[in-house]
Every structure is written in C-alpha cells, then in structure tokens.
N, C-alpha and C. Protein backbone atom coordinates (compact mmCIF):
# COMPACT_ATOMS: atom_id res chain seq x y z
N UNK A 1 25.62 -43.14 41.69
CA UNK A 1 24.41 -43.02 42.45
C UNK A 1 24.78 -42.84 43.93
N UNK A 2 23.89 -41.94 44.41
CA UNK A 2 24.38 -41.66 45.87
C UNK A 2 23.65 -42.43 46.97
N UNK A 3 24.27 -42.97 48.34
CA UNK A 3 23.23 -44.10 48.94
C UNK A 3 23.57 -43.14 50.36
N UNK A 4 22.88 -43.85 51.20
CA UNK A 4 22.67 -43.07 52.36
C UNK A 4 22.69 -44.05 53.70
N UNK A 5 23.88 -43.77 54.60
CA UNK A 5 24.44 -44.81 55.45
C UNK A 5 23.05 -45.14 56.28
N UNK A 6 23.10 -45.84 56.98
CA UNK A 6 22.20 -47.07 57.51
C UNK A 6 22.67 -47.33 59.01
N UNK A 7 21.97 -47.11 60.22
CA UNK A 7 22.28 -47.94 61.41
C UNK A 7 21.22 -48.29 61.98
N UNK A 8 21.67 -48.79 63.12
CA UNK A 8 20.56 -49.76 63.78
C UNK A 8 20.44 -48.88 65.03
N UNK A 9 19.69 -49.45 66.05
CA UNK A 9 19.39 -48.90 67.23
C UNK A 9 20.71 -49.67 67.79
N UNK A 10 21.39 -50.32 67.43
CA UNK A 10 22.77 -50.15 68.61
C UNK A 10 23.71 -49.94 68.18
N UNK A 11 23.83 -48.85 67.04
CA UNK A 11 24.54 -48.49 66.29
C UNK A 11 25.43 -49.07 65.61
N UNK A 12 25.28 -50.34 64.68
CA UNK A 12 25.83 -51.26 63.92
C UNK A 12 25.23 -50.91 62.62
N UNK A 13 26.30 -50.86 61.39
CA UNK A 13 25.79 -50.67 60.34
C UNK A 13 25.12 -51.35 59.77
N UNK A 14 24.03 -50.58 58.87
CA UNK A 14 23.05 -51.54 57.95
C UNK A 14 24.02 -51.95 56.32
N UNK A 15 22.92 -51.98 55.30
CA UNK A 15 23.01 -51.69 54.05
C UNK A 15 22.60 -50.23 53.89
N UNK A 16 23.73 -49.46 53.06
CA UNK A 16 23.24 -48.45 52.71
C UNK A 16 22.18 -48.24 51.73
N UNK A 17 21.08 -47.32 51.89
CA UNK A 17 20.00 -47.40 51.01
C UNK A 17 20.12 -45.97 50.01
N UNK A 18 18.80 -46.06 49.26
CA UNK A 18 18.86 -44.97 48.36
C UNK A 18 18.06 -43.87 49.02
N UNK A 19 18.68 -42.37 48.43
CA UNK A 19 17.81 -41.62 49.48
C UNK A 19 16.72 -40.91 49.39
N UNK A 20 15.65 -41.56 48.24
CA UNK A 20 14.44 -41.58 48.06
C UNK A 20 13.61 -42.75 49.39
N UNK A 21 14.38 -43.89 49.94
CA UNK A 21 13.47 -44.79 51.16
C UNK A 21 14.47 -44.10 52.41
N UNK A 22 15.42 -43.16 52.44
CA UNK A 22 15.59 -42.44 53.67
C UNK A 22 14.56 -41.54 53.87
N UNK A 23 14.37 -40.74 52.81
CA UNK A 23 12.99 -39.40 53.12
C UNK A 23 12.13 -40.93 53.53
N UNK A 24 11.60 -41.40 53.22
CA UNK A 24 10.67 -41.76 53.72
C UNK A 24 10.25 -43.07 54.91
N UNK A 25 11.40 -43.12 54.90
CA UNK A 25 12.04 -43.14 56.78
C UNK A 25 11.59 -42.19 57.22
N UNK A 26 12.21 -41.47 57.09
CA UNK A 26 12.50 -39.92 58.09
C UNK A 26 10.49 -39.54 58.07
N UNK A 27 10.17 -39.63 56.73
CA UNK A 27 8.77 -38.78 56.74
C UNK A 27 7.96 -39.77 57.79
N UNK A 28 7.81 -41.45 57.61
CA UNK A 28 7.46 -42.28 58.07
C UNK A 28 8.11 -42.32 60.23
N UNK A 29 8.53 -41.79 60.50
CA UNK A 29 9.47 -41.34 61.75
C UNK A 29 9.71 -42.65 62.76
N UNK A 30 10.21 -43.64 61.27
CA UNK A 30 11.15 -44.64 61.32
C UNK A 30 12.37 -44.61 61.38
N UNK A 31 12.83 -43.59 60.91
CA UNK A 31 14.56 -43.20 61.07
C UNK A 31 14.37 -41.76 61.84
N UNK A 32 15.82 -41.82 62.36
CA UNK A 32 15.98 -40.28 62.52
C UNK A 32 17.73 -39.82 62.14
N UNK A 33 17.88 -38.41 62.06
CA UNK A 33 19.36 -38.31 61.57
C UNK A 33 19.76 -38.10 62.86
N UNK A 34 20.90 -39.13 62.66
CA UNK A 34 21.71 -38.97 63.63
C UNK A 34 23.43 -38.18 63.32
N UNK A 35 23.88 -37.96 62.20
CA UNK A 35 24.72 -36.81 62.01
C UNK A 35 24.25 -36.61 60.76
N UNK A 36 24.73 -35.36 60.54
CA UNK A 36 24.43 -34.65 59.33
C UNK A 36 25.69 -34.74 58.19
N UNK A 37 27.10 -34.41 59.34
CA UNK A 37 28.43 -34.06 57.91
C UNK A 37 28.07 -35.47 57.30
N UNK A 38 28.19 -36.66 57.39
CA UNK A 38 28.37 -38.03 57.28
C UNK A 38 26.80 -38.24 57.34
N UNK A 39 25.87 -38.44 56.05
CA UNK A 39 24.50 -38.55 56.29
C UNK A 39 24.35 -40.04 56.98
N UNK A 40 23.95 -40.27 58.43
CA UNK A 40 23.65 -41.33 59.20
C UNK A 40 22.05 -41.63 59.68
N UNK A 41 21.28 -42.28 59.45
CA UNK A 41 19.96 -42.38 59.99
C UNK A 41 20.40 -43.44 60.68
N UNK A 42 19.72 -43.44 61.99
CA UNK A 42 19.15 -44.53 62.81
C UNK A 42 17.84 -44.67 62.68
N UNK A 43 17.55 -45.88 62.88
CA UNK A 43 16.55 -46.61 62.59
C UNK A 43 16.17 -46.57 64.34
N UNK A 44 14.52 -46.29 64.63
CA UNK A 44 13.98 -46.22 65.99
C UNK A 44 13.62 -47.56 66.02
N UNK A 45 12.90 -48.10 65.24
CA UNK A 45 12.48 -49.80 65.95
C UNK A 45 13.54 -50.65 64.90
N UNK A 46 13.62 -51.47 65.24
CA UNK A 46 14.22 -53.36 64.02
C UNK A 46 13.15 -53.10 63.43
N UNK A 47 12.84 -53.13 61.95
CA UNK A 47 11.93 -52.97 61.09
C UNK A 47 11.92 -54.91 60.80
C-alpha cells in the first residue's frame, strides 16, 4: 500500500497517511505540495 509523506508547518515529519486523506487535504486547502519527486504535503494550519 502506498502512503504519502506528511509535514508540518515547520517542516518536521508527520505520520505518513493514505493518499485518498491527502486529496482531500489538498481538495480541503489544508495541505499543500510541497515537492513533487518525493510526494511531500505540508500541512497550512496544526490541525
């Protein structure tokens, strides 16, 4: 199963999640990508 890296707003890693609750991060514009080769979302607020 494939997971999808995780950071914070001060760039410390999370738990990686699955990337069915990244889309919806991203759709929700709670995350944003921050690199692409290496899939990285940052997270805009501490949820």
């Amino acid at each position: 199963m494939s997971k999808v890296f995780l950071i914070d707003t001060n760039f410390k890693p999370l738990n990686p999640i699955h990337p069915a609750q990244a889309r919806q991060l991203l759709r929700n514009k709670k995350a944003a990508i921050f690199r692409r080769l290496v899939v990285l979302i940052s997270q805009q607020k501490m949820v």
